[in-house]
Protein backbone atom coordinates (compact mmCIF):
# COMPACT_ATOMS: atom_id res chain seq x y z
CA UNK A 1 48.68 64.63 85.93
CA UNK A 2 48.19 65.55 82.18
CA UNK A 3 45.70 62.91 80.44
CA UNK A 4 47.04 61.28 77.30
CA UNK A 5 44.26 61.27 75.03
CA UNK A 6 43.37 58.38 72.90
CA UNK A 7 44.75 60.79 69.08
CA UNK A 8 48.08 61.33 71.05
CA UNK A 9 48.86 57.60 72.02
CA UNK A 10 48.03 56.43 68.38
CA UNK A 11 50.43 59.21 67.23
CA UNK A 12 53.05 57.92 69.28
CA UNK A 13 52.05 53.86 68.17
CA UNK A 14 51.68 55.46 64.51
CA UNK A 15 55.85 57.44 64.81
CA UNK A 16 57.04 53.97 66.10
CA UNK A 17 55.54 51.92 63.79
CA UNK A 18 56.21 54.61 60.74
CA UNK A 19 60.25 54.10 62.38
CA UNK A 20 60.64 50.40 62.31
CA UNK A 21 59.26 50.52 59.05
CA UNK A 22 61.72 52.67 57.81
CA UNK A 23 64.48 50.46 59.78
CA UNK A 24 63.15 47.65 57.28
CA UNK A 25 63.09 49.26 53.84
CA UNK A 26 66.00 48.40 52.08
CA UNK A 27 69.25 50.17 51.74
CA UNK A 28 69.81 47.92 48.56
CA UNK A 29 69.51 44.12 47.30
CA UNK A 30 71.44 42.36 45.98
CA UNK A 31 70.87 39.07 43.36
CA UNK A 32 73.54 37.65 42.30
CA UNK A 33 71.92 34.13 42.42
CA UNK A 34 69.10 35.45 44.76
CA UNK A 35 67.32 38.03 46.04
CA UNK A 36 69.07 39.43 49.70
CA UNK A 37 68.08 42.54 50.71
CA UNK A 38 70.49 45.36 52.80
CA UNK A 39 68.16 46.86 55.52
CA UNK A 40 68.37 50.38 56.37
CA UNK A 41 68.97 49.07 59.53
CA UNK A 42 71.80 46.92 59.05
CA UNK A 43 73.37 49.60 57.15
CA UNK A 44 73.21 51.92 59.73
CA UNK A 45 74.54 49.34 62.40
CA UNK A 46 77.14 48.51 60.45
CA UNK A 47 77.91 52.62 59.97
CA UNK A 48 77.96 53.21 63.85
CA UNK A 49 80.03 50.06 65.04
CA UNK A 50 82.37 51.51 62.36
CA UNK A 51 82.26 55.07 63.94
CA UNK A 52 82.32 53.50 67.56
CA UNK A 53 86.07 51.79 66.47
CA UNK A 54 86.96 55.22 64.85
CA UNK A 55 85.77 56.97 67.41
CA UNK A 56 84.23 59.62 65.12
CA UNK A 57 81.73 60.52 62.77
CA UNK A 58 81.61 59.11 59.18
CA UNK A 59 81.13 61.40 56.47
CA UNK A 60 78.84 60.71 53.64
CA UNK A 61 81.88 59.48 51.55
CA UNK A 62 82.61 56.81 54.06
CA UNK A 63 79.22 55.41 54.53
CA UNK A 64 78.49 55.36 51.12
CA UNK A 65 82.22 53.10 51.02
CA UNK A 66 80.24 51.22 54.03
CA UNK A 67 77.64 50.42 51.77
CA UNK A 68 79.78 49.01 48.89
CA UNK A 69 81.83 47.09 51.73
CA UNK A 70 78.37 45.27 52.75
CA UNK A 71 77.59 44.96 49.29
CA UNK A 72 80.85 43.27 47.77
CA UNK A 73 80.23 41.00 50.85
CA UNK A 74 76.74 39.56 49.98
CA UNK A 75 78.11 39.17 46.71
CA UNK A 76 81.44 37.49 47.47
CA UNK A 77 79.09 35.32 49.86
CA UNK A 78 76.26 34.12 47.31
CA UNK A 79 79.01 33.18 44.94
CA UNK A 80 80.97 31.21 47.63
CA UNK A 81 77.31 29.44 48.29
CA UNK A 82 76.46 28.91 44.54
CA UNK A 83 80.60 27.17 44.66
CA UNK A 84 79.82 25.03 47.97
CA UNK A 85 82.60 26.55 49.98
CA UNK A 86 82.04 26.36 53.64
CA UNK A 87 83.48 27.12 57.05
CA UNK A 88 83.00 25.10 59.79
CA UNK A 89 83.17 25.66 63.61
CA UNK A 90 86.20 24.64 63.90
CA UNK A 91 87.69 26.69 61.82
CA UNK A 92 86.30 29.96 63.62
CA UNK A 93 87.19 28.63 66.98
CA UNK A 94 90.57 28.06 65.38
CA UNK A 95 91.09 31.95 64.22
CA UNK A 96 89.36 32.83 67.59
CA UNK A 97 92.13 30.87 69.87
CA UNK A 98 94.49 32.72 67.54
CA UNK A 99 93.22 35.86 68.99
CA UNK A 100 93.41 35.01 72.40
CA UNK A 101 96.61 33.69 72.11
CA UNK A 102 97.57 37.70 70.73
CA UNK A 103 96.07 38.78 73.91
CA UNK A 104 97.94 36.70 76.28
CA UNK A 105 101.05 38.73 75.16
CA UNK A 106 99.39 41.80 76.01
CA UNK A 107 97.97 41.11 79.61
CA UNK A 108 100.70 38.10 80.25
CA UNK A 109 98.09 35.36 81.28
CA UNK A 110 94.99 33.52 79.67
CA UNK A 111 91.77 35.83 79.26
CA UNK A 112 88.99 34.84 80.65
CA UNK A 113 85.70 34.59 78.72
CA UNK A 114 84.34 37.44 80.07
CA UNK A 115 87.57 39.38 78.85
CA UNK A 116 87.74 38.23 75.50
CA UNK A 117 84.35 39.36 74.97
CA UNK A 118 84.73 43.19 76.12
CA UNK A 119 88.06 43.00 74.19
CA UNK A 120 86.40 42.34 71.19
CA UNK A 121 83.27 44.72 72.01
CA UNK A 122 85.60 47.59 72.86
CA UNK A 123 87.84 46.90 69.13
CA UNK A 124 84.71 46.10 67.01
CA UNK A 125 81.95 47.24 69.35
CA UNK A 126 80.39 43.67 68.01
CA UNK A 127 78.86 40.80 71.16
CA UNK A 128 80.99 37.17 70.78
CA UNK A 129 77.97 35.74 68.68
CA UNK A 130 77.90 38.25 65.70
CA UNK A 131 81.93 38.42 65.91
CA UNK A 132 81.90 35.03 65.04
CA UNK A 133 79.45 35.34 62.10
CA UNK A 134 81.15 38.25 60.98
CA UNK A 135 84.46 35.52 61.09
CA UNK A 136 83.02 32.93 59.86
CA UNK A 137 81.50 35.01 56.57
CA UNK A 138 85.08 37.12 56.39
CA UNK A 139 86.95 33.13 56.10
CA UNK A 140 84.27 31.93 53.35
CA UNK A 141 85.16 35.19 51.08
CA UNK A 142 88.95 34.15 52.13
CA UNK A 143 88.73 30.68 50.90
CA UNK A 144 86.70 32.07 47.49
CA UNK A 145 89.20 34.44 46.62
CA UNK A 146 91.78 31.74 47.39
CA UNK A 147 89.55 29.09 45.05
CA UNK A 148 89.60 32.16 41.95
CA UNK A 149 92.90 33.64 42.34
CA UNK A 150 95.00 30.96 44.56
CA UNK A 151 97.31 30.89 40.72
CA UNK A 152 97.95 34.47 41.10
CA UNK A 153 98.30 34.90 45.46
CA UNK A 154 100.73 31.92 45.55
CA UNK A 155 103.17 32.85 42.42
CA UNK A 156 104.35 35.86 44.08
CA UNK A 157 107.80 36.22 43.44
CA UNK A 158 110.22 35.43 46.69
CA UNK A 159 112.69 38.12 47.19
CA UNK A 160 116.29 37.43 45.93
CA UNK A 161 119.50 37.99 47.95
CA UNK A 162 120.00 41.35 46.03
CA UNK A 163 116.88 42.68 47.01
CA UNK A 164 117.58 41.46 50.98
CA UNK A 165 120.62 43.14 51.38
CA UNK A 166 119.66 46.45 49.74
CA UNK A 167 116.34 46.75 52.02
CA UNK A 168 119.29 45.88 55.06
CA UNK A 169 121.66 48.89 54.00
CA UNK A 170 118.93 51.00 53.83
CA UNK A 171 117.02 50.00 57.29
CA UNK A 172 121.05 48.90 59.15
CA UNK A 173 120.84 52.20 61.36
CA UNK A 174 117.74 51.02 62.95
CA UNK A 175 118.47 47.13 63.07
CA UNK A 176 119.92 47.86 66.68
CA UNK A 177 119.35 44.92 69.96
CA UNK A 178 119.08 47.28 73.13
CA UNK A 179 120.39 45.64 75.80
CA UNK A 180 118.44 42.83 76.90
CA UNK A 181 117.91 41.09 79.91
CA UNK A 182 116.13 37.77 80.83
CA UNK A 183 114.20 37.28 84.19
CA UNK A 184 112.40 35.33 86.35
CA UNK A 185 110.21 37.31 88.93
CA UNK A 186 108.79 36.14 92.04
CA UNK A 187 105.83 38.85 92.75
CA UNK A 188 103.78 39.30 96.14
CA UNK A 189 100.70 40.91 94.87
CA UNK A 190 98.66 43.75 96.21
CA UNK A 191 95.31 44.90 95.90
CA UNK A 192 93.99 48.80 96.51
CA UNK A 193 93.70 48.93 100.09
CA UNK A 194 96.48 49.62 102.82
CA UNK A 195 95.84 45.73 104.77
CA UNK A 196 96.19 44.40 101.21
CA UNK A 197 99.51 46.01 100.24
CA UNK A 198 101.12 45.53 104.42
CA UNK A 199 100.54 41.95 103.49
CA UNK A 200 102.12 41.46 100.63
CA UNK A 201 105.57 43.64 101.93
CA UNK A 202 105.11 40.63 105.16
CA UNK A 203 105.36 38.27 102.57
CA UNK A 204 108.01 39.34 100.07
CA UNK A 205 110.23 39.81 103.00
CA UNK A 206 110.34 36.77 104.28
CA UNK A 207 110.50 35.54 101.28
CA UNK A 208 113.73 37.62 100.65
CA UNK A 209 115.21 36.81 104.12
CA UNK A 210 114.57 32.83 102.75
CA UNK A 211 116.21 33.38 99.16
CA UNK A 212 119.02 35.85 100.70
CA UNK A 213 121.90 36.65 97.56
CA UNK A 214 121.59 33.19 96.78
CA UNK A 215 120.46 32.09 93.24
CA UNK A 216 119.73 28.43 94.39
CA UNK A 217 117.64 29.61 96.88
CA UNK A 218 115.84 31.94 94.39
CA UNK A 219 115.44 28.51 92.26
CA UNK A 220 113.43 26.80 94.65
CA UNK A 221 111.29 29.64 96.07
CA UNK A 222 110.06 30.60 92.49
CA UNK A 223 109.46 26.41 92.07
CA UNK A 224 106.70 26.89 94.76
CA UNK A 225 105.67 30.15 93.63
CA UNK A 226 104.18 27.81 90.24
CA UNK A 227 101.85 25.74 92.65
CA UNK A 228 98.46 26.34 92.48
CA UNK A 229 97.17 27.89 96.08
CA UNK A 230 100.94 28.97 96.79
CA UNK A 231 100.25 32.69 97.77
CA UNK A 232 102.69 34.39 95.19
CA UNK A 233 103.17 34.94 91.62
CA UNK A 234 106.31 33.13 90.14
CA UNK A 235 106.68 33.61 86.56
CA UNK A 236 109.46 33.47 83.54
CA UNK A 237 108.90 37.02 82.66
CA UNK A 238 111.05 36.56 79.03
CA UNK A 239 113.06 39.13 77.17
CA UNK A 240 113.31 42.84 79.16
CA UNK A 241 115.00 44.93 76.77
CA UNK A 242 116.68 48.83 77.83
CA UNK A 243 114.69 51.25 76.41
CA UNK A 244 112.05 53.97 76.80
CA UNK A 245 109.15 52.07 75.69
CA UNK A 246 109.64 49.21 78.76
CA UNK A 247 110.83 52.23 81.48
CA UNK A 248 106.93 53.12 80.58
CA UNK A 249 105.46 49.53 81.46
CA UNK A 250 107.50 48.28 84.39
CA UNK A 251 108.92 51.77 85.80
CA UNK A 252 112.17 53.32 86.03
CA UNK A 253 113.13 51.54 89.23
CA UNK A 254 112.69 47.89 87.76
CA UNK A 255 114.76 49.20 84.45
CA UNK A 256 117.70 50.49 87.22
CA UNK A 257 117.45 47.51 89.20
CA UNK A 258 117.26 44.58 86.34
CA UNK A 259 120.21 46.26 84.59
CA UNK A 260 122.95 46.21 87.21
CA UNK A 261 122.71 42.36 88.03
CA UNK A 262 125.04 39.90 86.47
CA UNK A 263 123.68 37.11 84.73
CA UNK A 264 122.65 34.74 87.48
CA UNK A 265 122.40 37.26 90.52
CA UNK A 266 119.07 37.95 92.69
CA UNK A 267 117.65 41.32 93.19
CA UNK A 268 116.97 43.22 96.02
CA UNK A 269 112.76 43.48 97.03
CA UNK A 270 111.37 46.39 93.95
CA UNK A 271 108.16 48.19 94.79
CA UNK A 272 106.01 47.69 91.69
CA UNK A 273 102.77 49.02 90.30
CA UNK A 274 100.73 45.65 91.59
CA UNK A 275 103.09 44.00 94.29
CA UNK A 276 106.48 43.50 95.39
CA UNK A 277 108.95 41.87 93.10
CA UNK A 278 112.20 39.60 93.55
CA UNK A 279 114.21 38.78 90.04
CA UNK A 280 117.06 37.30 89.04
CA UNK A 281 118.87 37.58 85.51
CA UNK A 282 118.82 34.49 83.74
CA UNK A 283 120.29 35.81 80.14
CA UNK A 284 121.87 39.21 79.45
CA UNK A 285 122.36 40.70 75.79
CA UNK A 286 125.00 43.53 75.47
CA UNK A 287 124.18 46.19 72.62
CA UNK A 288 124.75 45.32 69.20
CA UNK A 289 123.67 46.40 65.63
CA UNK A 290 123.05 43.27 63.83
CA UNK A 291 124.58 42.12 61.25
CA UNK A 292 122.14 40.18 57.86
CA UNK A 293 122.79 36.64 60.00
CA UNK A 294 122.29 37.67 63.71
CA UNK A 295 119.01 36.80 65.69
CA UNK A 296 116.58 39.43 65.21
CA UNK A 297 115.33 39.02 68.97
CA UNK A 298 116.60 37.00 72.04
CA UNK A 299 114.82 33.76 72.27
CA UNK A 300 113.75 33.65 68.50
CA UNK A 301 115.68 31.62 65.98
CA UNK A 302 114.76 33.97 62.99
CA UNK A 303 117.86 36.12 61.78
CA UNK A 304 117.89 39.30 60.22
CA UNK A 305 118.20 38.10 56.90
CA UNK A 306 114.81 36.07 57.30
CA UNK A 307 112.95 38.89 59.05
CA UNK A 308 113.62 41.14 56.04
CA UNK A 309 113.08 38.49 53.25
CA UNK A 310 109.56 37.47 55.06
CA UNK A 311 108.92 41.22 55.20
CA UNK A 312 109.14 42.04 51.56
CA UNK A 313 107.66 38.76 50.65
CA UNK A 314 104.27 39.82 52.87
CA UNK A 315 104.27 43.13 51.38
CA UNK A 316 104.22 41.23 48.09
CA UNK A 317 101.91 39.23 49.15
CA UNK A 318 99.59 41.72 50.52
CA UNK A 319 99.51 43.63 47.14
CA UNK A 320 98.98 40.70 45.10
CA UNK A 321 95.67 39.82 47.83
CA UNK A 322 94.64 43.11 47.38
CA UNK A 323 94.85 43.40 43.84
CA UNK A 324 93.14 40.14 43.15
CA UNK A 325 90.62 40.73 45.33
CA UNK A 326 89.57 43.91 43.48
CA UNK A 327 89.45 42.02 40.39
CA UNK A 328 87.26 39.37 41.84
CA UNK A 329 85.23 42.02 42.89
CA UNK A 330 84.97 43.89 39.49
CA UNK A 331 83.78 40.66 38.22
CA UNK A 332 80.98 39.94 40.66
CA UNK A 333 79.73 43.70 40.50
CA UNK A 334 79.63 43.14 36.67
CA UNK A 335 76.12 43.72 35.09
CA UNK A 336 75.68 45.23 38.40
CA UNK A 337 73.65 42.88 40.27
CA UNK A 338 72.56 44.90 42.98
CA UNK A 339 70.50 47.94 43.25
CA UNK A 340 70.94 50.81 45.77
CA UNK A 341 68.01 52.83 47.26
CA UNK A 342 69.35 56.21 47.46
CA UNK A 343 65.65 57.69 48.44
CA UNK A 344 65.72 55.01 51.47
CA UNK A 345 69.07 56.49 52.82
CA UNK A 346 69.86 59.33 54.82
CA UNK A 347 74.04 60.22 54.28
């Protein structure tokens, strides 16, 4: 085995050492009421969890728009500080249950912790902890820029009746409802293997021999399919509407089958992706392009009128928030208090 001399390990202490102290130069610091340095290494953390959610490389452009980004926020922050605005806990875990709540309408069930967390790793390639600091320091800059500018966010202009109905004539040919069922679904549930799926079809059929073509029957199964320990999945599955984008989720089959019931009738047993499925139609929706005071979607109680008017009023909204935020920004950069280390950076 080759020796490693005593010159070659201190070389290789010496490149690491010579490394990490590069990692802690600064990429620039900024004082707006004190002295906070930007690390090259948090700088080029913050430039690869960026190109991880991209999924490409930034150019030089973009990482010297990283920069600013990190920037702007240590100075948004120290003026926040030198104003006493806080965020509590609460008030994270508060945005975070938001989030969860958006991704129980994707995967149709409560995530578990474990879930949550690759969710967020995958979108922001960030662990739970620093998500929530990155939270918690994006909601102080929120409540700042709502403290400077809340005169100018909140007297944006609602949109008048006028302005409604010409954004409807111009967006009517695409305000259509498919047609829309409702259903309840009682599934038997299979895993990968052959044993797995033979006892699930054992199950759904006697099931289906128990529920027959009557709905009543179908009631009371799918009340013991919400027990805990029951053996099947018995869910309200909501609002199914006709259309390409749902043949892709539950299958071509389901579409057929869902869409020649009758309100109130039972289905046959449907071979699904994950188990074998019983449904009935609870609610059916014919066609129909909607008119300024029908309901946008089944189940909601906004019409079409509201969905537009809350539309514009956002997109106000959002350019106002935009607009003041640059300002506040083009006052905290003034006198630029911050200094950039160009020979510390590598773009």
């Amino acid at each position: 085995m080759k020796r490693i001399t005593l010159f070659a390990l201190f070389s290789l202490f010496a490149a690491a050492w010579s490394f990490a102290q590069a990692d802690l130069q600064p990429a620039a610091i900024v004082n707006l009421t004190k002295s906070e340095p930007i690390t090259v290494k948090q700088f080029r953390t913050e430039v690869e969890n960026m190109e991880k959610a991209s999924g490409r490389a930034l150019t030089q452009s973009e990482q010297k728009e990283v920069l600013d980004a990190m920037i702007n926020e240590r100075l948004a922050l120290q003026a926040a500080e030198k104003d006493r605005i806080v965020v509590t806990d609460s008030e994270v875990n508060q945005q975070v249950n938001q989030l969860k709540n958006q991704m129980i309408q994707v995967v149709g069930r409560q995530p578990t912790d474990a879930e949550f967390a690759a969710a967020i790793r995958s979108q922001t390639g960030l662990d739970i902890a620093t998500f929530r600091e990155k939270l918690r320091r994006q909601l102080i800059i929120q409540k700042y820029l709502m403290a400077k500018k809340q005169s100018t966010i909140e007297g944006v202009k609602v949109p008048s009746e006028a302005e409604i109905v010409s954004q409807y004539n111009l967006a009517k040919a695409q305000l259509v409802r498919p047609d829309t069922v409702r259903i309840s679904m009682i599934q038997a549930t299979y895993g990968q293997d052959a044993a797995s799926k033979t006892k699930a079809k054992e199950l759904i059929d006697r099931l289906a021999r128990e529920i027959g073509n009557n709905p009543s029957k179908f009631d009371e199964v799918f009340i013991r399919g919400q027990a805990p320990n029951s053996g099947y999945y018995a869910a309200d599955e909501g609002y199914l509407p006709r259309n390409m984008q749902t043949a892709q989720v539950v299958g071509q089959e389901f579409i057929n089958v869902a869409f020649s019931l009758k309100q109130g009738e039972v289905s046959r047993v449907i071979e699904g992706q994950r188990g074998y499925q019983i449904i009935k139609v609870t609610e059916t929706y014919a066609m129909k392009s909607l008119d300024l005071d029908d309901i946008v979607q089944p189940g909601s109680r906004v019409t079409v009128r509201e969905f537009i008017g809350n539309s514009l009023l956002q997109e106000r909204q959002a350019e106002v928030v935009a607009k003041a935020s640059q300002e506040l920004i083009d006052e905290l950069r003034r006198g630029r208090p911050f200094q950039i280390f160009e020979k510390n950076l590598s773009w």
